[in-house]
PDB file of N, CA and C in Angstrom:
ATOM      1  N   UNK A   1       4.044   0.469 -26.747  1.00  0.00           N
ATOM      2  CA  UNK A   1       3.054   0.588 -25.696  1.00  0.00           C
ATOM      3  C   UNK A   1       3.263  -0.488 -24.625  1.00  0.00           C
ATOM      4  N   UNK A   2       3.744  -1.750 -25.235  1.00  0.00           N
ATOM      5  CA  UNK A   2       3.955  -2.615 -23.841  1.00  0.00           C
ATOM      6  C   UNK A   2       4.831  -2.280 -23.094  1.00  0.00           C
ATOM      7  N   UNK A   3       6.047  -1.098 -23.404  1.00  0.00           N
ATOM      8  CA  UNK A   3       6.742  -1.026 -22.203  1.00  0.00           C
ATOM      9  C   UNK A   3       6.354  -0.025 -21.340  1.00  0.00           C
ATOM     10  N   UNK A   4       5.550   0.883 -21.910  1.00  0.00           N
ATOM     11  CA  UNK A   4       4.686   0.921 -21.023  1.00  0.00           C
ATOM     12  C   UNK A   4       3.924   1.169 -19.668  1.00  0.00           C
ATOM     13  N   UNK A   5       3.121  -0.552 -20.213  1.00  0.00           N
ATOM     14  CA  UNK A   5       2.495  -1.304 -19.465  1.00  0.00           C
ATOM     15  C   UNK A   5       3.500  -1.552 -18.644  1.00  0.00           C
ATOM     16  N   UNK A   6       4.938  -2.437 -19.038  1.00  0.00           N
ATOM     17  CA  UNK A   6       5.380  -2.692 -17.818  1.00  0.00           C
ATOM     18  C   UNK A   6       6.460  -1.570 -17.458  1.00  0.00           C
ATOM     19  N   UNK A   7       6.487  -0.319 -17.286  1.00  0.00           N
ATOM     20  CA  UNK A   7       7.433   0.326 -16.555  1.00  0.00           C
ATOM     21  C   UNK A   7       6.164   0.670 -15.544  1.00  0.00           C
ATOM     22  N   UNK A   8       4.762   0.630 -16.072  1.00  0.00           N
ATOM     23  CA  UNK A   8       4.112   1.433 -14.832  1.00  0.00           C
ATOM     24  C   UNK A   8       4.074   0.088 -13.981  1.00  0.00           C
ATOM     25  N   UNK A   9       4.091  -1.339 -14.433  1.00  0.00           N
ATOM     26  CA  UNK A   9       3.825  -2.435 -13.420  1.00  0.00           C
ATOM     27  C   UNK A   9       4.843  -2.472 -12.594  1.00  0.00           C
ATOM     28  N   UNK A  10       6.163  -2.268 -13.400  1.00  0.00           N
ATOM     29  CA  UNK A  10       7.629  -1.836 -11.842  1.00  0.00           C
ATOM     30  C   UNK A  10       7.119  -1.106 -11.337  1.00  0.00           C
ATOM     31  N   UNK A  11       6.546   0.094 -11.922  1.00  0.00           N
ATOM     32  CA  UNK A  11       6.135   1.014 -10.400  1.00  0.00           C
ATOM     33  C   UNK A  11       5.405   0.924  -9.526  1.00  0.00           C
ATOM     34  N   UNK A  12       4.475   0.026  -9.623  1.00  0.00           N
ATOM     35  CA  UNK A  12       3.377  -0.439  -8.835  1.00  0.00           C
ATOM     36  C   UNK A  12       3.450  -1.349  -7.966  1.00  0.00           C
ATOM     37  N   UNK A  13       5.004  -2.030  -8.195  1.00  0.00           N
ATOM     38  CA  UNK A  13       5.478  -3.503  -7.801  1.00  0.00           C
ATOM     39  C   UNK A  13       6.335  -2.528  -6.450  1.00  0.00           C
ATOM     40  N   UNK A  14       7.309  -1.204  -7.306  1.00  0.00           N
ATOM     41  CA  UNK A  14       8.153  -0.699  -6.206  1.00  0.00           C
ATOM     42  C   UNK A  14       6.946   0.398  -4.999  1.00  0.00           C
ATOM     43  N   UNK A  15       6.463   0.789  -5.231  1.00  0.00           N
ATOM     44  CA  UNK A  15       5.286   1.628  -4.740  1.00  0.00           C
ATOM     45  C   UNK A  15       4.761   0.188  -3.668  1.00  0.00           C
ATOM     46  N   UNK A  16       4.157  -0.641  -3.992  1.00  0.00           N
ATOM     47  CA  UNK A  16       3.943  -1.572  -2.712  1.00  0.00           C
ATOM     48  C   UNK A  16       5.167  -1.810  -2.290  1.00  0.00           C
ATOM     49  N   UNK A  17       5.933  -2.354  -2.601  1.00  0.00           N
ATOM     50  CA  UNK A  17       7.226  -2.639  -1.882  1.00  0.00           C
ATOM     51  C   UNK A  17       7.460  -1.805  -0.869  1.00  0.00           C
ATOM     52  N   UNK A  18       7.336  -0.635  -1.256  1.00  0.00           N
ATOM     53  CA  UNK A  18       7.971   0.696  -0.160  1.00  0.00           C
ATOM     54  C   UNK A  18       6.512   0.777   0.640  1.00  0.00           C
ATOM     55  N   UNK A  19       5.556   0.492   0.190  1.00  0.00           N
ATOM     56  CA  UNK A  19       4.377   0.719   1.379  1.00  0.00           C
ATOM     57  C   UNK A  19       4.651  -0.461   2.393  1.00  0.00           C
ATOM     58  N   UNK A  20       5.190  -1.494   1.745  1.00  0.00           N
ATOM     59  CA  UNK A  20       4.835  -2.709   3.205  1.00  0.00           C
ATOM     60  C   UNK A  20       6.439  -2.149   3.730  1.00  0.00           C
ATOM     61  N   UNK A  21       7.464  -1.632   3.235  1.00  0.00           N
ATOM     62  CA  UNK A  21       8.417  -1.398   4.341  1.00  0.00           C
ATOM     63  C   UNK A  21       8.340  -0.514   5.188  1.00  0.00           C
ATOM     64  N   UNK A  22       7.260   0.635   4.254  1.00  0.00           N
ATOM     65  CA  UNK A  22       7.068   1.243   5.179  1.00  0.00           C
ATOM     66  C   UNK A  22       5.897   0.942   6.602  1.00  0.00           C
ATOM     67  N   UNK A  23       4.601   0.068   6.161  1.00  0.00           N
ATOM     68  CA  UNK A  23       3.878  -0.355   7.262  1.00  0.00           C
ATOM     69  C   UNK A  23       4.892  -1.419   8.639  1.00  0.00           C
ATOM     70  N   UNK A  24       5.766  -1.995   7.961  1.00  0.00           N
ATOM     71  CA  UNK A  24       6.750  -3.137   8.624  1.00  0.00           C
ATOM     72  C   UNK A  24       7.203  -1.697   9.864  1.00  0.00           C
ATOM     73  N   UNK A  25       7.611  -0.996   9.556  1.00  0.00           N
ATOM     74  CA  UNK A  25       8.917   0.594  10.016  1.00  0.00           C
ATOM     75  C   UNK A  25       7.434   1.041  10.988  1.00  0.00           C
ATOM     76  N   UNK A  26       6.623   0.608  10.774  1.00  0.00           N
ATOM     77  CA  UNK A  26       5.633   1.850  11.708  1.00  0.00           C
ATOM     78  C   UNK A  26       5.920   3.881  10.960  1.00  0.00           C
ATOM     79  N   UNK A  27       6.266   3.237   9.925  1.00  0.00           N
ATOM     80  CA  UNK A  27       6.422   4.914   9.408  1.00  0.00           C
ATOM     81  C   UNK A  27       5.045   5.168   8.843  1.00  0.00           C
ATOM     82  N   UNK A  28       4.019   5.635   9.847  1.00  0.00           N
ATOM     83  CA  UNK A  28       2.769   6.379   9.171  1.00  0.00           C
ATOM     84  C   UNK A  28       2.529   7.805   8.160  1.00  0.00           C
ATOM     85  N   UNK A  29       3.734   8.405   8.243  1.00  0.00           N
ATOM     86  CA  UNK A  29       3.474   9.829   7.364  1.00  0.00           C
ATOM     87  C   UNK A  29       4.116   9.153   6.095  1.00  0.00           C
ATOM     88  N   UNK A  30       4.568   8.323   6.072  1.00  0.00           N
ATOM     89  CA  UNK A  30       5.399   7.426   4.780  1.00  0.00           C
ATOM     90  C   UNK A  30       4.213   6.765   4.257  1.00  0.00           C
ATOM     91  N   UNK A  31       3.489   5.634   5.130  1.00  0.00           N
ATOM     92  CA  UNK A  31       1.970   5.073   4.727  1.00  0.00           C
ATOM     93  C   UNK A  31       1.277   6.699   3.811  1.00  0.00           C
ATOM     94  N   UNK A  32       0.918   7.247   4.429  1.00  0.00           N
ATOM     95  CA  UNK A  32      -0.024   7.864   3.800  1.00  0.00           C
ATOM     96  C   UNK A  32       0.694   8.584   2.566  1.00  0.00           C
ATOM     97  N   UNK A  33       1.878   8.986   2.560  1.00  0.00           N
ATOM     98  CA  UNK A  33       2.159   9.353   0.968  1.00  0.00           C
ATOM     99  C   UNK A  33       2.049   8.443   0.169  1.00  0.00           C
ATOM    100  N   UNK A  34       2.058   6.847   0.570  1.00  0.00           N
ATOM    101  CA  UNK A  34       2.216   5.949  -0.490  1.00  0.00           C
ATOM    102  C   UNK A  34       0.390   5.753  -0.551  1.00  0.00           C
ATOM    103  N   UNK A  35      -0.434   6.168   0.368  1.00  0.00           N
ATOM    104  CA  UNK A  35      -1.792   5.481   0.056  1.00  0.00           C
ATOM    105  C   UNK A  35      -2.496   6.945  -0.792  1.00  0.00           C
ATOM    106  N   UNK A  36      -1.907   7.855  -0.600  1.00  0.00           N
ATOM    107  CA  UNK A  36      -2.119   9.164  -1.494  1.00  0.00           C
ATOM    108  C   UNK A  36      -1.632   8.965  -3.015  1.00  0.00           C
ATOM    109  N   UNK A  37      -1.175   8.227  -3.364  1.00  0.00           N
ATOM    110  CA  UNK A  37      -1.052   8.111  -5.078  1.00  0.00           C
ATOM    111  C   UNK A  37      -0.873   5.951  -5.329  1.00  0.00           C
ATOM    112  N   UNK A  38      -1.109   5.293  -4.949  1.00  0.00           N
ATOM    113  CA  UNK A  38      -1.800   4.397  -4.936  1.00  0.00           C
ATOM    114  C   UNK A  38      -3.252   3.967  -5.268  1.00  0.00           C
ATOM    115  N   UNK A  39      -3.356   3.139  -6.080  1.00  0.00           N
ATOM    116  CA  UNK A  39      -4.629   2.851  -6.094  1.00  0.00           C
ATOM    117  C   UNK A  39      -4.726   1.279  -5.325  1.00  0.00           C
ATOM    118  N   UNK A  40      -5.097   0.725  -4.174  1.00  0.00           N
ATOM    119  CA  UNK A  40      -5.415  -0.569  -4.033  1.00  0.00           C
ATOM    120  C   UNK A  40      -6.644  -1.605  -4.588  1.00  0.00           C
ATOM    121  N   UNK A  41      -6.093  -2.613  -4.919  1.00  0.00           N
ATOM    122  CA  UNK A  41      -7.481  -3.488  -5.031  1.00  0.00           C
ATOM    123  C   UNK A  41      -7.538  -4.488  -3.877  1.00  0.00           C
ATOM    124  N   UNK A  42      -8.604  -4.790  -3.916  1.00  0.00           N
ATOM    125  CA  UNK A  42      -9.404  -5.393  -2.482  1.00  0.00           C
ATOM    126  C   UNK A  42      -8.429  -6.374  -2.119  1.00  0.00           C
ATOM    127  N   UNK A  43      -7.448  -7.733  -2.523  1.00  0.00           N
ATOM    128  CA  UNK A  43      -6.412  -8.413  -2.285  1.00  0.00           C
ATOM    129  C   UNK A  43      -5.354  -7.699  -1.270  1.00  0.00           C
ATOM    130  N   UNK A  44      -4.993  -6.491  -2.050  1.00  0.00           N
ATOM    131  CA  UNK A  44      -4.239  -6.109  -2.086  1.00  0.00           C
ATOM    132  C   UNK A  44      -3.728  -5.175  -0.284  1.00  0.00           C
ATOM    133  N   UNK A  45      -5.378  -4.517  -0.399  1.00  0.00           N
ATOM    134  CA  UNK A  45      -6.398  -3.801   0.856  1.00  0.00           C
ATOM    135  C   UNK A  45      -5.894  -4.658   1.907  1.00  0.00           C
ATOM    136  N   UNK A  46      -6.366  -5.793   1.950  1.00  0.00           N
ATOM    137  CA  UNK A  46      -6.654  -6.710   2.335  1.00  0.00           C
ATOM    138  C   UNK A  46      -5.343  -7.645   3.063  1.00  0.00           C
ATOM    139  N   UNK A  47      -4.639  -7.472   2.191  1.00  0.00           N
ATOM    140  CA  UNK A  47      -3.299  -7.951   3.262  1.00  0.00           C
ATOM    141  C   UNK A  47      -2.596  -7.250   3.982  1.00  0.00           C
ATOM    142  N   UNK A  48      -2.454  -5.727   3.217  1.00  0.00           N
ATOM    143  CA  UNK A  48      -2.067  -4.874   3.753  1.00  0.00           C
ATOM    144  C   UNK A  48      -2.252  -4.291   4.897  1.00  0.00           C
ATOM    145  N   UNK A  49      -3.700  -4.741   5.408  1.00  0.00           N
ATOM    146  CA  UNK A  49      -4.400  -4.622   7.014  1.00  0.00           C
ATOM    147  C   UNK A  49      -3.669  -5.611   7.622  1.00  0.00           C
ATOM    148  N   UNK A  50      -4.145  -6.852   7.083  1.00  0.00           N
ATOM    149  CA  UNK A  50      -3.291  -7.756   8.020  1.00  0.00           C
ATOM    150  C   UNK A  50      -1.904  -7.763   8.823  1.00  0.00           C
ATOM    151  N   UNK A  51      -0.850  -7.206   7.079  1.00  0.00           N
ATOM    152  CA  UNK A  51       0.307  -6.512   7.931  1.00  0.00           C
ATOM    153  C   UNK A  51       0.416  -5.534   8.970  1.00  0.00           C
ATOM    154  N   UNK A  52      -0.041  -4.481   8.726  1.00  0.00           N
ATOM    155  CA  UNK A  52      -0.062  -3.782   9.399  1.00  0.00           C
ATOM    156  C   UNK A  52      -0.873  -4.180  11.113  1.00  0.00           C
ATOM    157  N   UNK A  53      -1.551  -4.761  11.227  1.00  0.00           N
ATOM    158  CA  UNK A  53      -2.267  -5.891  12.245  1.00  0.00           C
ATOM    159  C   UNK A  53      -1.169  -6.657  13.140  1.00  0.00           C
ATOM    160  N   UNK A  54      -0.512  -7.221  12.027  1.00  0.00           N
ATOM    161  CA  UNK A  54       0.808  -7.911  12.906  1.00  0.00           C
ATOM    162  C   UNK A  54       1.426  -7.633  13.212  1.00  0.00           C
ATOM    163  N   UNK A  55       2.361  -6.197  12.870  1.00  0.00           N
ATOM    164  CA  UNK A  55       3.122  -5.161  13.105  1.00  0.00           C
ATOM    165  C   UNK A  55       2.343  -4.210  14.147  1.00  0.00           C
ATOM    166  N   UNK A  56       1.535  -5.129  14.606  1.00  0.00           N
ATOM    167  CA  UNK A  56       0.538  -4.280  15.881  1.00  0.00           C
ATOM    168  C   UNK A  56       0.566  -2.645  15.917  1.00  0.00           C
ATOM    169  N   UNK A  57       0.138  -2.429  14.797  1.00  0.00           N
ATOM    170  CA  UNK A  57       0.427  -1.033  14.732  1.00  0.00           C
ATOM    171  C   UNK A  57      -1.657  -0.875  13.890  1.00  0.00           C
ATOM    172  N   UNK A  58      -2.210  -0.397  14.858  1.00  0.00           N
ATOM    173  CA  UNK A  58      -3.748  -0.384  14.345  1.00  0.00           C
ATOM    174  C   UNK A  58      -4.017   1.126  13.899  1.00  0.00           C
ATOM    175  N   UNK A  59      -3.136   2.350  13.747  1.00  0.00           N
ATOM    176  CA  UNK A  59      -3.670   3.401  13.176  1.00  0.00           C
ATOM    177  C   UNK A  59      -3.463   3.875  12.070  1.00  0.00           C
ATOM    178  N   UNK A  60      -2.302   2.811  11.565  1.00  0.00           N
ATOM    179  CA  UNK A  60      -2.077   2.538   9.764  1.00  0.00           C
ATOM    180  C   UNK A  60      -2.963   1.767   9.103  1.00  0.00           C
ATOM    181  N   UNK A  61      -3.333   0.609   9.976  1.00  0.00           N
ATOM    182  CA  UNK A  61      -4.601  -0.325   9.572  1.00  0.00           C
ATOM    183  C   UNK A  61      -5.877   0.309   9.575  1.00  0.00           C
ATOM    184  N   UNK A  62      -6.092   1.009  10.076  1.00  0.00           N
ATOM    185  CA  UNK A  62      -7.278   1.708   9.922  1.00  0.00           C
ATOM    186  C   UNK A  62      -6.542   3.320   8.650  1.00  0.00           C
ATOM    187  N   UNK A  63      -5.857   3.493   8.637  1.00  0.00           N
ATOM    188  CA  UNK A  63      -5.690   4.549   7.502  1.00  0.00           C
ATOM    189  C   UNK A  63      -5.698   3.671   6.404  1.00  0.00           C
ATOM    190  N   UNK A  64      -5.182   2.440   6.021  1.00  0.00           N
ATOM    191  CA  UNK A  64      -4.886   1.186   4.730  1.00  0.00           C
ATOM    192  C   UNK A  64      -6.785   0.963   4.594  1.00  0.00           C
ATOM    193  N   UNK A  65      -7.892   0.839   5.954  1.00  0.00           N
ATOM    194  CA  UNK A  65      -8.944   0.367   5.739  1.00  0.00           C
ATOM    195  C   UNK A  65      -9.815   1.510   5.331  1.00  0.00           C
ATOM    196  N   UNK A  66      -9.448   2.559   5.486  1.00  0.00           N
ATOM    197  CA  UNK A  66     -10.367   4.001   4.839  1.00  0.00           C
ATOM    198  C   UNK A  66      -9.919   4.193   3.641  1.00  0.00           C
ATOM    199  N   UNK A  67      -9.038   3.832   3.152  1.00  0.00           N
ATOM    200  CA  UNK A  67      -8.471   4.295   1.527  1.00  0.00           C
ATOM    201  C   UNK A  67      -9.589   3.292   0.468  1.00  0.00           C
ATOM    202  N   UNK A  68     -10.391   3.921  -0.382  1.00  0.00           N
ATOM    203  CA  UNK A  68     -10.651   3.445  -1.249  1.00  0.00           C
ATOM    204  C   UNK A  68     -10.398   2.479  -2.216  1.00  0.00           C
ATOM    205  N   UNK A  69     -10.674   1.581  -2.759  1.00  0.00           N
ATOM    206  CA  UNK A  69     -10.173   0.334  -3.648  1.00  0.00           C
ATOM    207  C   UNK A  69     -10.522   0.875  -4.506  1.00  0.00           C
ATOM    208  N   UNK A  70      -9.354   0.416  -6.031  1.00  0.00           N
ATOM    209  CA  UNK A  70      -9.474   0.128  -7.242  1.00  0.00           C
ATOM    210  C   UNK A  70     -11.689  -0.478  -7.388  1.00  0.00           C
ATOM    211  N   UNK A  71     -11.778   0.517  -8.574  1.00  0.00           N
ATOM    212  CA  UNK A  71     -13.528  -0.430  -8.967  1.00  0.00           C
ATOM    213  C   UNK A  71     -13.297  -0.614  -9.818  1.00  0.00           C
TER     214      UNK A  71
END
């Protein structure tokens, strides 16, 4: 059972990975497949605006700020 735990934590590790390259790319139809089977928690939410903020790109940041958090 612990592996698991950690093959789904690689996936969760590669799944963000590919969301911030994809927020970095301005690839929004890429954002939303990754925020469509993602679950975020509020940290997580949370920087991910920011990136996307700095990458002055505000209509991924607002799709990253409507997605629901992990409860």
């Amino acid at each position: 059972m612990e592996n698991d735990n950690q093959a789904q934590g690689d996936r969760s590790i590669a799944g963000m990975k590919g969301l911030e390259s994809a927020i970095a790319n301005g690839e929004t139809n890429r954002v939303k497949q990754y925020l469509a089977t993602e679950m975020l928690g509020d940290l997580q939410k949370s920087y991910l605006i920011d990136l996307a903020k700095t990458s002055d790109n505000s209509e991924i940041a607002k799709l990253i700020e409507e997605t629901p958090t992990r409860p």
